[in-house]
Protein backbone atom coordinates (compact mmCIF):
# COMPACT_ATOMS: atom_id res chain seq x y z
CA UNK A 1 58.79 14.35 102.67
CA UNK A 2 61.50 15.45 104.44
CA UNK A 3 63.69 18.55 102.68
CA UNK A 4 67.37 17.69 102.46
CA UNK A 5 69.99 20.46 102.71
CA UNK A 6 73.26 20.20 101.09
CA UNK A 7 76.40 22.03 100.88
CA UNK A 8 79.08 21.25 98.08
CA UNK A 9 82.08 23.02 96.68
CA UNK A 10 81.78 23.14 93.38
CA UNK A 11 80.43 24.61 90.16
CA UNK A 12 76.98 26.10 89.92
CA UNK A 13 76.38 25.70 86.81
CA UNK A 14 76.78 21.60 86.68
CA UNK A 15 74.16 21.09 89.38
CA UNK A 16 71.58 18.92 88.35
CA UNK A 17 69.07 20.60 89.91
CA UNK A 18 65.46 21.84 88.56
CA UNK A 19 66.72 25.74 89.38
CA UNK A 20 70.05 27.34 90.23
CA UNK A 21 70.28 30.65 91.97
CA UNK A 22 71.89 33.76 90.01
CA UNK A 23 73.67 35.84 92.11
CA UNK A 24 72.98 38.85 89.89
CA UNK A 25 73.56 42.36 89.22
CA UNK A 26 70.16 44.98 88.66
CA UNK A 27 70.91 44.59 85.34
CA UNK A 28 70.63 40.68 84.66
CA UNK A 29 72.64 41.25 81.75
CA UNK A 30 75.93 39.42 82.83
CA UNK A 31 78.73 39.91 85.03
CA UNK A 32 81.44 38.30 86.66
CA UNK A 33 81.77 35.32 88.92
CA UNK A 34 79.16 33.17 89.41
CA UNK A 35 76.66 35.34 87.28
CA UNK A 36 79.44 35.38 84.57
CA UNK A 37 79.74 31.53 84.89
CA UNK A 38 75.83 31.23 84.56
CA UNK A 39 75.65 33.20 81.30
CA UNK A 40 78.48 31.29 79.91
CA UNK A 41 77.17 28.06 80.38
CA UNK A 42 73.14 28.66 79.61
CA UNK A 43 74.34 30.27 76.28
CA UNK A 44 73.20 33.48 74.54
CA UNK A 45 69.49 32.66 74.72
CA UNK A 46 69.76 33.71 78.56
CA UNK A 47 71.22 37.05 77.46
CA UNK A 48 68.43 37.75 75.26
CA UNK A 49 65.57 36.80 77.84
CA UNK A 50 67.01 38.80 80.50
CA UNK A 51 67.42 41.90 78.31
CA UNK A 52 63.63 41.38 78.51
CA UNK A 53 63.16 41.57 81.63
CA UNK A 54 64.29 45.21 82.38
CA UNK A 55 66.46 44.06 85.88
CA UNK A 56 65.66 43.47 89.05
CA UNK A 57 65.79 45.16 92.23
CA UNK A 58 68.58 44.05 95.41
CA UNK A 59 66.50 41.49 97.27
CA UNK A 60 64.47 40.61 94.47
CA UNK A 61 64.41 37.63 92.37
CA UNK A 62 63.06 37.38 88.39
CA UNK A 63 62.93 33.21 86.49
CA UNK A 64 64.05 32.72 83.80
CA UNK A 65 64.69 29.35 81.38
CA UNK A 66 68.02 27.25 81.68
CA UNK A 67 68.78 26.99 78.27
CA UNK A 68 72.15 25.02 78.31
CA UNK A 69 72.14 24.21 81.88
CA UNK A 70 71.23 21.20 83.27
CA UNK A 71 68.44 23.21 85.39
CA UNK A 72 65.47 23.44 83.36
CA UNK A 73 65.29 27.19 85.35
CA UNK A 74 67.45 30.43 86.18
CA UNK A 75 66.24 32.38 89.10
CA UNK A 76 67.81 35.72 89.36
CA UNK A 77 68.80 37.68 92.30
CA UNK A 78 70.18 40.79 93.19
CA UNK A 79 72.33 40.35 96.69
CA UNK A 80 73.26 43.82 98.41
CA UNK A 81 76.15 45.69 98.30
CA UNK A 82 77.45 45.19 101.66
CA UNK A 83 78.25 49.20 103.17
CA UNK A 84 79.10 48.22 106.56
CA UNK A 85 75.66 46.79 107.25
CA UNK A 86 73.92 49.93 108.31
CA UNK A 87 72.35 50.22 104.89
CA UNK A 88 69.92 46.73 105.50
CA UNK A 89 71.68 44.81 103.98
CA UNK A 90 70.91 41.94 106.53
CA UNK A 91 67.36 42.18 105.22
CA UNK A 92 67.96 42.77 101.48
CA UNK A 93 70.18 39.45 101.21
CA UNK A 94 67.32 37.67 103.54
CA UNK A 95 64.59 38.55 100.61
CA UNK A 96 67.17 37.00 97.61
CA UNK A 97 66.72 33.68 99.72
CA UNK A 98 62.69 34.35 100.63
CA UNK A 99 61.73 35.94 97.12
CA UNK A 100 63.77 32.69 95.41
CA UNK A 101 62.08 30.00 97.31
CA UNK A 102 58.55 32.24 96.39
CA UNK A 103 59.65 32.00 92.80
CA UNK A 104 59.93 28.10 93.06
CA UNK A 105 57.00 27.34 95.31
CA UNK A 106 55.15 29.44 92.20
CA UNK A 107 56.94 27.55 89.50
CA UNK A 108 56.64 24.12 90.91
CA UNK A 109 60.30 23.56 91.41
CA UNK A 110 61.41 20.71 93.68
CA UNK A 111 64.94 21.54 93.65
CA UNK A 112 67.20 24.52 94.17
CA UNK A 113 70.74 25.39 94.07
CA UNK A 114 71.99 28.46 95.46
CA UNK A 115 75.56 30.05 95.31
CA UNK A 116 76.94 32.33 98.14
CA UNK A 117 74.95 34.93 97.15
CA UNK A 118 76.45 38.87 97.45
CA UNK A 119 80.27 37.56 99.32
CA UNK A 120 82.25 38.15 96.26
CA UNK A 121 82.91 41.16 94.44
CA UNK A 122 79.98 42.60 96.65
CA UNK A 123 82.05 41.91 99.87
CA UNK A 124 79.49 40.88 101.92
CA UNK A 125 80.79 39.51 105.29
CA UNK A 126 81.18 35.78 103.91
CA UNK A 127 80.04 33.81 107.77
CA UNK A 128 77.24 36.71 108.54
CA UNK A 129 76.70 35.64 104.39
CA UNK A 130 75.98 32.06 105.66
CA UNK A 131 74.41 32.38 108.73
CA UNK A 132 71.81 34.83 106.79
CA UNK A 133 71.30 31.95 103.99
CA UNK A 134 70.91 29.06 106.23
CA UNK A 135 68.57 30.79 108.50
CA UNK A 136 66.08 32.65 105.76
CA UNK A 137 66.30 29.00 104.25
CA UNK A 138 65.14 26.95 107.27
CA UNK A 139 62.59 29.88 108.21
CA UNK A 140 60.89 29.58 105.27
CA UNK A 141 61.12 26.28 103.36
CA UNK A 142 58.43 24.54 105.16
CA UNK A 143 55.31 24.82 102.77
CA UNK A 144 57.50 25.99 100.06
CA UNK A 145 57.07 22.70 97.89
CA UNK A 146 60.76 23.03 97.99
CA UNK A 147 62.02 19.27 99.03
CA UNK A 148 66.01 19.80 98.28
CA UNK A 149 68.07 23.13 98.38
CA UNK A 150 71.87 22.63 97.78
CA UNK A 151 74.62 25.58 98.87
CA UNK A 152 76.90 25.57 95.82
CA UNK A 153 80.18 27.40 97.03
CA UNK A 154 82.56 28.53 94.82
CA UNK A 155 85.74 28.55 97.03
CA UNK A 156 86.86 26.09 99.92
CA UNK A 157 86.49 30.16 102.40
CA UNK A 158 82.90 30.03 101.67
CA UNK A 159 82.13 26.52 101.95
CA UNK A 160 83.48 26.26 105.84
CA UNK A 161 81.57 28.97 106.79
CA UNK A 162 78.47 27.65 105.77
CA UNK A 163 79.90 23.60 107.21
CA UNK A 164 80.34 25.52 110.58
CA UNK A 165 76.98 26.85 110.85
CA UNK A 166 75.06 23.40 110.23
C-alpha cells in the first residue's frame, strides 16, 4: 500500500488519526501551544500518565494513551531549541520525526499526525522546520508500517512552507 502524505491547517487535536504528535517540552507535563492544546483536549488522565513518565529528552519521543482525543495514542516529543543552528539542532528535530515513526512502527499505528514540531515558541526556522520534517519523513517511512502521516499546521505561515516544499 501506498503511504499518503497530507498537509492541513487545522487543529491537532481533532485529527482522526490512530496517533498525534506532541510537540513537547522535557517535562511532558504541559505547556503552551500545541502541547497546551493536547493536554486540554485528552483531559487530566494525560497529565497524570506523563507525570509518570519522568520527561523526555530533545529528539526523543515517549507514547502515551489519547484519552479524550480522537487518537487512541499521544506520542511525545521534545523539538530543539533552535540557537542559531550550531547547537544540532538540524539533527535533534530529525530524531522527533525518526524516534516518532519508531514509536508507531512498535505500537502498530497506521496513522500519524504531526504538528510543526519546535517553530513556535522554540523559534525554530519555520521552512528549514519543514524541509527537515518532510525529508526525515520520506527517508524513513518505508518499512515503518506507517501507511498515512498528516502535517497538522497551526497557522496559514507554517502551512505554505511545508505546501512549497512538496
Amino acid at each position: 500500500m501506498e503511504t499518503r502524505i497530507e498537509i492541513k491547517l487545522t487543529d491537532i487535536t481533532g485529527e482522526r488519526v490512530d496517533a498525534i504528535v506532541n510537540a513537547a517540552n522535557t517535562s511532558l507535563l504541559g505547556g503552551g501551544g500545541v502541547d497546551g492544546a493536547i493536554h486540554q483536549a485528552a483531559g487530566p488522565e494525560l497529565l497524570e500518565e506523563c507525570r509518570l513518565m519522568h520527561g523526555c529528552p530533545t529528539g526523543g519521543a515517549k507514547l502515551t494513551r489519547g484519552y479524550r482525543l480522537f487518537a487512541k495514542y499521544v506520542i511525545h516529543t521534545v523539538g530543539p531549541v533552535w540557537q542559531g543552528g550550531k547547537h544540532n539542532e538540524d539533527e535533534l528535530l530529525a530524531d522527533c520525526y525518526r524516534n516518532c515513526l519508531k514509536l508507531a512502527q512498535e505500537h502498530g499505528i497506521k496513522t500519524v499526525a504531526f504538528p510543526c514540531i519546535s517553530t513556535g515558541v522554540y523559534r525554530f526556522p519555520i521552512e528549514r522546520a519543514a524541509a527537515i520534517a518532510l525529508k526525515t519523513i520520506d527517508e524513513n517511512l518505508a518499512g515503518s508500517g506507517v501507511e498515512k502521516v498528516v502535517f497538522v499546521c497551526f497557522d496559514e505561515v507554517n502551512h505554505r512552507a511545508y505546501l512549497d516544499r512538496v
